[in-house]
N, C-alpha and C. Protein backbone atom coordinates (compact mmCIF):
# COMPACT_ATOMS: atom_id res chain seq x y z
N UNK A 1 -11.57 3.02 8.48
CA UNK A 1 -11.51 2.59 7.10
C UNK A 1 -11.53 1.07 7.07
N UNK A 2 -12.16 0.70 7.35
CA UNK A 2 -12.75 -1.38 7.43
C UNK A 2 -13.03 -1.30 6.29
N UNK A 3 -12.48 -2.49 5.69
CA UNK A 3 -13.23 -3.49 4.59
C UNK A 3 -12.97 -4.99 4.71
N UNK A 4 -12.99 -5.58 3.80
CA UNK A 4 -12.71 -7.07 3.25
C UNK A 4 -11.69 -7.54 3.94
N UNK A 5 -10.79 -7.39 3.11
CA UNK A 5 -9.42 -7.69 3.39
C UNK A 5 -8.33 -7.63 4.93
N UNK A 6 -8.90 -6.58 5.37
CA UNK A 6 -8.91 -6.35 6.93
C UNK A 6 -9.29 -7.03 8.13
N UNK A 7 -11.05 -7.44 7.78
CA UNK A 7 -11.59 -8.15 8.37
C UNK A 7 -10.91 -9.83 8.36
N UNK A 8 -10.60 -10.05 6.41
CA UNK A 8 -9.99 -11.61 6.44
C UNK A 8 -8.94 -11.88 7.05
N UNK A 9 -7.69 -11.08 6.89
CA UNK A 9 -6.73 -11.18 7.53
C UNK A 9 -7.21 -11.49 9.19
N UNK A 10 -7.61 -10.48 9.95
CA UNK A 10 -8.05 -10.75 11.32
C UNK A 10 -8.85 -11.54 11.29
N UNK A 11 -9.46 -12.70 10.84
CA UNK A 11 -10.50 -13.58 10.90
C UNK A 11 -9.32 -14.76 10.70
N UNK A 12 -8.26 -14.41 9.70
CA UNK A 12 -7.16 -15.65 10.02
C UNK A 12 -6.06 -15.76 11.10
N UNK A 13 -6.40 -14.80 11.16
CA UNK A 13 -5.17 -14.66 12.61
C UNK A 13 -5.96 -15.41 13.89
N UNK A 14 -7.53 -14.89 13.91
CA UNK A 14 -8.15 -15.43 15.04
C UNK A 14 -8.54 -16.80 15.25
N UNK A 15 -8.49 -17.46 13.95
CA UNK A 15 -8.52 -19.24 13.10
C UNK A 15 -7.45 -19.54 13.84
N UNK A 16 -6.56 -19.27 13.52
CA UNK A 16 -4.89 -19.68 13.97
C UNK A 16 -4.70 -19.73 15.29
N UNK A 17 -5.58 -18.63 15.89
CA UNK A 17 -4.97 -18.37 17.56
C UNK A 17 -5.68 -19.51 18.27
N UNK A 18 -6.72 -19.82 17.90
CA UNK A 18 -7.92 -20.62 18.04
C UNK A 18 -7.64 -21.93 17.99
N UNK A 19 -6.42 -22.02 17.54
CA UNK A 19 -5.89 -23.77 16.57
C UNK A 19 -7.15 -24.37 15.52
N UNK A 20 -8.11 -23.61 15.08
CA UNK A 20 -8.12 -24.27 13.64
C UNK A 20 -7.85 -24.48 12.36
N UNK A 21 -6.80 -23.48 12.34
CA UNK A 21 -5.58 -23.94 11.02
C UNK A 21 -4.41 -23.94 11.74
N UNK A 22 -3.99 -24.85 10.87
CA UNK A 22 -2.48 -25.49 10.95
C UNK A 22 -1.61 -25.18 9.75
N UNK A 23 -0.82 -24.84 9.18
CA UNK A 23 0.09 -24.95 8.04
C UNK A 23 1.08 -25.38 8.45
N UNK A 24 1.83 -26.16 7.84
CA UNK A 24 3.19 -26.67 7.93
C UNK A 24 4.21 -25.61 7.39
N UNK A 25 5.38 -25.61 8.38
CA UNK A 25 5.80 -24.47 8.60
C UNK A 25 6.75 -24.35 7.01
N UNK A 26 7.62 -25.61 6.82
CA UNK A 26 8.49 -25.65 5.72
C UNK A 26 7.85 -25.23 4.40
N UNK A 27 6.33 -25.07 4.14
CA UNK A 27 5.46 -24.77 3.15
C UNK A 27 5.20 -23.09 2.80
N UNK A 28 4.70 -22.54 4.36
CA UNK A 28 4.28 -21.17 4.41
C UNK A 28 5.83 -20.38 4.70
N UNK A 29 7.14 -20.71 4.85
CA UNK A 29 7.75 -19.85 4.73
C UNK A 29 8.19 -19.06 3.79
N UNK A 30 8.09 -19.79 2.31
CA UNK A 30 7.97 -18.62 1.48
C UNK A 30 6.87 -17.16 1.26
N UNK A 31 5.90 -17.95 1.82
CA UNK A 31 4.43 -16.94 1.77
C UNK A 31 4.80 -15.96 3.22
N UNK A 32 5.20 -16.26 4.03
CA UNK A 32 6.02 -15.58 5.38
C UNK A 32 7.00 -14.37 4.94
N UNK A 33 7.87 -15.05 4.09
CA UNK A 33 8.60 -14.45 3.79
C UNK A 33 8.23 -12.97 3.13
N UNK A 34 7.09 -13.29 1.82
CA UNK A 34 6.81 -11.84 1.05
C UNK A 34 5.73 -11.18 2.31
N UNK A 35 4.75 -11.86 2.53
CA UNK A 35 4.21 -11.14 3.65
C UNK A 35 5.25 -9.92 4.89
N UNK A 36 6.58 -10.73 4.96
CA UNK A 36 7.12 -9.43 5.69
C UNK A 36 8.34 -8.55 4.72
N UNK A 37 8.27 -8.65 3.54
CA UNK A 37 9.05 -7.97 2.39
C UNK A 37 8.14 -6.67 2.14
N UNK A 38 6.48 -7.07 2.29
CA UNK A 38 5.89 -6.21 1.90
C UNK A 38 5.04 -4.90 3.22
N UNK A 39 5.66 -5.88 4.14
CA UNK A 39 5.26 -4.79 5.49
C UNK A 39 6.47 -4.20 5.43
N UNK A 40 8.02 -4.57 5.31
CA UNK A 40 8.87 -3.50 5.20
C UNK A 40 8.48 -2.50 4.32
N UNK A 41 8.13 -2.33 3.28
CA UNK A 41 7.84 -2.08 2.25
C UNK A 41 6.97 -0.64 2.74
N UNK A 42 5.81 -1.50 3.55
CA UNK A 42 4.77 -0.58 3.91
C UNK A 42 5.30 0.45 5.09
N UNK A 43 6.44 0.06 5.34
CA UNK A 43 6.45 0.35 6.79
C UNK A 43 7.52 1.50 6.69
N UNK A 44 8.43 1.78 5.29
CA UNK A 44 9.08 2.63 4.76
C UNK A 44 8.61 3.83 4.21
N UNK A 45 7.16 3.62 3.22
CA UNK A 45 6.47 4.18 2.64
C UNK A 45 6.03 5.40 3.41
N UNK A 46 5.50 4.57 5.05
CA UNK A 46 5.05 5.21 6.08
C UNK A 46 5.46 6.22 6.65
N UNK A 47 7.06 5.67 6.86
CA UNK A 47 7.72 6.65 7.37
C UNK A 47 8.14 7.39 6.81
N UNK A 48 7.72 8.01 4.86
CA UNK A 48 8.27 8.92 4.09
C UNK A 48 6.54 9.94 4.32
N UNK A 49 5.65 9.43 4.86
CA UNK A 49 3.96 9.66 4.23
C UNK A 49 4.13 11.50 4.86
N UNK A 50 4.98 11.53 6.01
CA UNK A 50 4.82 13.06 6.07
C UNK A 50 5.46 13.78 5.60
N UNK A 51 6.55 13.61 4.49
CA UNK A 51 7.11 14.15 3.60
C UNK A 51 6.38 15.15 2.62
N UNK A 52 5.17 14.35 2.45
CA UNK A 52 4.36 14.68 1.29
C UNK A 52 3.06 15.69 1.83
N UNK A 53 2.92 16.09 3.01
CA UNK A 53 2.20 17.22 4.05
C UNK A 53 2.61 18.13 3.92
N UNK A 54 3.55 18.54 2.56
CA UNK A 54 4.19 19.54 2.91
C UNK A 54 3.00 20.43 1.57
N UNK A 55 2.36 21.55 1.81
CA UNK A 55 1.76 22.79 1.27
C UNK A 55 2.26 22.66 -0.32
N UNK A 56 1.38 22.80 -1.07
CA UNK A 56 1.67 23.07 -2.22
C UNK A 56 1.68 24.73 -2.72
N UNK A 57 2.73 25.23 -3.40
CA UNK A 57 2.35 26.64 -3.67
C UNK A 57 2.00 26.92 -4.81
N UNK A 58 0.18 27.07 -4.32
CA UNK A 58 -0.71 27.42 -5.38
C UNK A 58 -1.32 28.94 -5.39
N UNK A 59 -0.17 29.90 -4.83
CA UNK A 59 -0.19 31.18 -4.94
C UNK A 59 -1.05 31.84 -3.79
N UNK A 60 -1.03 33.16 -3.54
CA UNK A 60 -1.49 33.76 -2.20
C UNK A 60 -3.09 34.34 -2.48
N UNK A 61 -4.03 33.30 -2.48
CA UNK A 61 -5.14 33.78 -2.65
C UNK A 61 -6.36 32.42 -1.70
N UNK A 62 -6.89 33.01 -1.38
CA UNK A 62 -7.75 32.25 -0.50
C UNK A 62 -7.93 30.67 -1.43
N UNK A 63 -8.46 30.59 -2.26
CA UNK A 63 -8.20 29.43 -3.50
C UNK A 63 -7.24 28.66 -3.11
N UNK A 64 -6.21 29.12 -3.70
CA UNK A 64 -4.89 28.60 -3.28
C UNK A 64 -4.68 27.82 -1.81
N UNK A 65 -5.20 28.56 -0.91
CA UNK A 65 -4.59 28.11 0.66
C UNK A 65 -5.72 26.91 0.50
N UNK A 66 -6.99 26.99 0.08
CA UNK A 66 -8.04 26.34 0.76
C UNK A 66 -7.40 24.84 0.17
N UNK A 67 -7.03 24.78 -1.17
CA UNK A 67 -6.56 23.39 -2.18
C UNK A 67 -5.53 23.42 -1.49
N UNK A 68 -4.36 24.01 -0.62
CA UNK A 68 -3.27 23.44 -0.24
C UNK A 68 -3.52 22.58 0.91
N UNK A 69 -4.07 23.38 1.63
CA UNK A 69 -4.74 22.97 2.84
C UNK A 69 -5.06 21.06 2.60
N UNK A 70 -6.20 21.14 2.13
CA UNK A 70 -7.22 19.99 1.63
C UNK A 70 -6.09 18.98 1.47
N UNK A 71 -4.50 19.20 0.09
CA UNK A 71 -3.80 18.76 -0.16
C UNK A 71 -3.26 17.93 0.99
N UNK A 72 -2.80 18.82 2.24
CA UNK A 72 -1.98 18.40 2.84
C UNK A 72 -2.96 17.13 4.12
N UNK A 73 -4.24 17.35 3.92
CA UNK A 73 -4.72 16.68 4.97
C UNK A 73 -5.01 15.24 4.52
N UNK A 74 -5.20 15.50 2.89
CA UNK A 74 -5.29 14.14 2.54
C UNK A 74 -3.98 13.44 2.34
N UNK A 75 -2.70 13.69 2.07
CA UNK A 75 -1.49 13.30 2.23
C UNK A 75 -1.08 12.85 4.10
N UNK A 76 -1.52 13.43 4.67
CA UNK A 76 -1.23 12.73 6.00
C UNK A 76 -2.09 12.89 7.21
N UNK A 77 -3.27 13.24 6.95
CA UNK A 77 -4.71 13.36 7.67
C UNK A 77 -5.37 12.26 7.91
N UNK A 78 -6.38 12.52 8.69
CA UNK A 78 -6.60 11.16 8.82
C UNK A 78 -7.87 10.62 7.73
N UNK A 79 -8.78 9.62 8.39
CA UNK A 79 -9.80 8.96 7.11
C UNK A 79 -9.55 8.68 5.71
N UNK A 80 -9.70 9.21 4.96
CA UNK A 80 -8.90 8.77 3.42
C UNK A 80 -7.35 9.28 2.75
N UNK A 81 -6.58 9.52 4.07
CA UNK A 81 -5.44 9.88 3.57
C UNK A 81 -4.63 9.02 2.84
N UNK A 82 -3.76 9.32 2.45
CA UNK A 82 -2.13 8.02 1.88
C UNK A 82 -1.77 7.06 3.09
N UNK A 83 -1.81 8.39 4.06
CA UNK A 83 -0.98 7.94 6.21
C UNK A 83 -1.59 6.87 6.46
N UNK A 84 -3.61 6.82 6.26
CA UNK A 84 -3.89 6.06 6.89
C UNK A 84 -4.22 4.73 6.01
N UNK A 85 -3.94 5.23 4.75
CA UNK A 85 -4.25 3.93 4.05
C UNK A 85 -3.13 2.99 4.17
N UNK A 86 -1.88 3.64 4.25
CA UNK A 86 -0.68 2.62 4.24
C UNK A 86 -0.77 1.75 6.08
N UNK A 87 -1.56 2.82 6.50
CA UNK A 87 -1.50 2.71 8.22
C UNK A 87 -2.39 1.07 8.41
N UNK A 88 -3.41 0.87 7.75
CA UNK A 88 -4.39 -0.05 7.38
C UNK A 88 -3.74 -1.01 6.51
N UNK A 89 -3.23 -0.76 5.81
CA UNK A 89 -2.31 -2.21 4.91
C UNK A 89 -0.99 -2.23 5.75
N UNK A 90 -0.33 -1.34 6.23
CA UNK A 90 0.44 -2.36 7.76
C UNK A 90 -0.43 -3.37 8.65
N UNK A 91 -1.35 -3.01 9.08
CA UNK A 91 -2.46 -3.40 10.33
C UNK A 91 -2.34 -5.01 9.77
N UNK A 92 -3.18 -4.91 8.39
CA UNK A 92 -3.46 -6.37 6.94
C UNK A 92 -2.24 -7.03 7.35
N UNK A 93 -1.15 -6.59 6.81
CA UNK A 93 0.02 -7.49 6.77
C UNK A 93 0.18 -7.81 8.24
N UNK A 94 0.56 -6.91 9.49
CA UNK A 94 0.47 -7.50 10.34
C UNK A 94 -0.07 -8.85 11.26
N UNK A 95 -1.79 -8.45 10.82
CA UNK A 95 -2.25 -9.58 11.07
C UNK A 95 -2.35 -11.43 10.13
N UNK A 96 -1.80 -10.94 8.91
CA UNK A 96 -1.65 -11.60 8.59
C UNK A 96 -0.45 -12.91 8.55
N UNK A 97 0.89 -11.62 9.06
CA UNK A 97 1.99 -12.10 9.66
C UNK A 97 1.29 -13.03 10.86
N UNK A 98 0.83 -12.52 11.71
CA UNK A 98 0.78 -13.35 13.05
C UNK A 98 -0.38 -14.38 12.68
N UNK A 99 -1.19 -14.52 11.96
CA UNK A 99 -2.01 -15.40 11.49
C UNK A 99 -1.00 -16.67 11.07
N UNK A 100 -0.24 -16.38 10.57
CA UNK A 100 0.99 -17.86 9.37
C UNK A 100 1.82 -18.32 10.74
N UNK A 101 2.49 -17.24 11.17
CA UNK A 101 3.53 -17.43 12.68
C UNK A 101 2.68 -18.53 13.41
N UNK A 102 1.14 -18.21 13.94
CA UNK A 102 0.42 -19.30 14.72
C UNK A 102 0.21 -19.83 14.38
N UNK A 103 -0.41 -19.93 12.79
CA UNK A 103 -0.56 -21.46 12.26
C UNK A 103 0.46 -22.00 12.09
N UNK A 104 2.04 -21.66 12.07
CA UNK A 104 3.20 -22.61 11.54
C UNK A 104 3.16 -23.47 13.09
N UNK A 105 3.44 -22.57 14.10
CA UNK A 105 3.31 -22.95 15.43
C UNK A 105 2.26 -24.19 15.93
N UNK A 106 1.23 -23.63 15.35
CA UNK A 106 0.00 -24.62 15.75
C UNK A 106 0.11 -26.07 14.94
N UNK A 107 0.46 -26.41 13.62
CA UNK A 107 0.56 -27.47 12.62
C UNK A 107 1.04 -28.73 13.70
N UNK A 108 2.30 -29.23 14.30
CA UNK A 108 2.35 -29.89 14.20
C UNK A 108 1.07 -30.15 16.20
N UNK A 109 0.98 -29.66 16.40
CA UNK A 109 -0.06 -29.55 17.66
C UNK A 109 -1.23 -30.38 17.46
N UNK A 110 -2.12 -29.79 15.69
CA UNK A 110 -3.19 -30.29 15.44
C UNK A 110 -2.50 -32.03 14.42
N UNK A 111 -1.37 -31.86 14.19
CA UNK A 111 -0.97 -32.88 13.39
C UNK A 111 -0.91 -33.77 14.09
N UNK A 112 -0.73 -33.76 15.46
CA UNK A 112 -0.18 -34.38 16.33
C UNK A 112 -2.09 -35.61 17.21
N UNK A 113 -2.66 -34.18 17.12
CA UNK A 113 -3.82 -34.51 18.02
C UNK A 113 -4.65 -35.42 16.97
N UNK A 114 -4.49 -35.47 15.73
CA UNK A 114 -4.84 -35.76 14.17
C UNK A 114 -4.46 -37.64 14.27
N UNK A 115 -3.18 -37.95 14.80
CA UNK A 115 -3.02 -39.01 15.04
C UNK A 115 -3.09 -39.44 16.42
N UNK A 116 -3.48 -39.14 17.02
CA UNK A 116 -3.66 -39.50 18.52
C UNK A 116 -4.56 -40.59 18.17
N UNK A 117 -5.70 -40.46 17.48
CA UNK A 117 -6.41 -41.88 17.77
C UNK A 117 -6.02 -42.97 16.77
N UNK A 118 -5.00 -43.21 16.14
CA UNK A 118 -4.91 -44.25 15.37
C UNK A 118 -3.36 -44.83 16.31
N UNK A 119 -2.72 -43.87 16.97
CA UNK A 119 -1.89 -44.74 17.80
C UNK A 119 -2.36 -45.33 19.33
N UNK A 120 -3.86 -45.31 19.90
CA UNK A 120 -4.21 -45.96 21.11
C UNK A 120 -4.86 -47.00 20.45
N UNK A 121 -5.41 -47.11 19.27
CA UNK A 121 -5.91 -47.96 18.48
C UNK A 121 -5.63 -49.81 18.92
């Protein structure tokens, strides 16, 4: 299940690992902060997602089993389930967590290399 958002996140994480962004750390810790409010978040959701696998009773007739069935695979099955969509916006936040972590890390590195030539000057 790739899209957009997936790819950006991992395209900033790999910027960061890379040292070409920097953020200053005292700036992005509020943005740090909801970024891991909302992986708890995700990461709760997750662990309720097989709750909801449970059979619906839509009575004892082939009908019935086939829609319960279906029910339960898209509740915690894989490809377009709830499981794997929340599974994929953990992945997002994750990488996006470690994207801010290396750039807070990396800031004063490139800040640093940023003035290197005006102090041999």
């Amino acid at each position: 299940m790739a899209n957009s958002s997936a790819a950006d996140a991992n395209a900033f994480k790999a910027a960061a690992a890379a040292g070409q962004v920097g953020i200053d750390p005292d700036a992005a810790q509020a943005v740090l902060n909801k970024i891991r409010t909302g992986k708890d978040a995700v990461e709760t959701l997750l662990a309720g997602a097989g709750a909801l696998a449970q059979p619906p009773k839509l009575g004892d007739n082939p009908v019935g089993h086939a829609i319960a069935e279906k029910f339960v695979q898209r509740a915690d099955g894989g490809g377009d389930s709830y499981a794997a969509a929340l599974q994929n916006l953990l992945e997002q936040y994750s990488a996006a967590e470690e994207g801010i972590v290396t750039a807070m890390a990396r800031y004063h590195e490139i800040d640093q290399a940023a003035a290197d030539p005006f102090r041999n000057a």
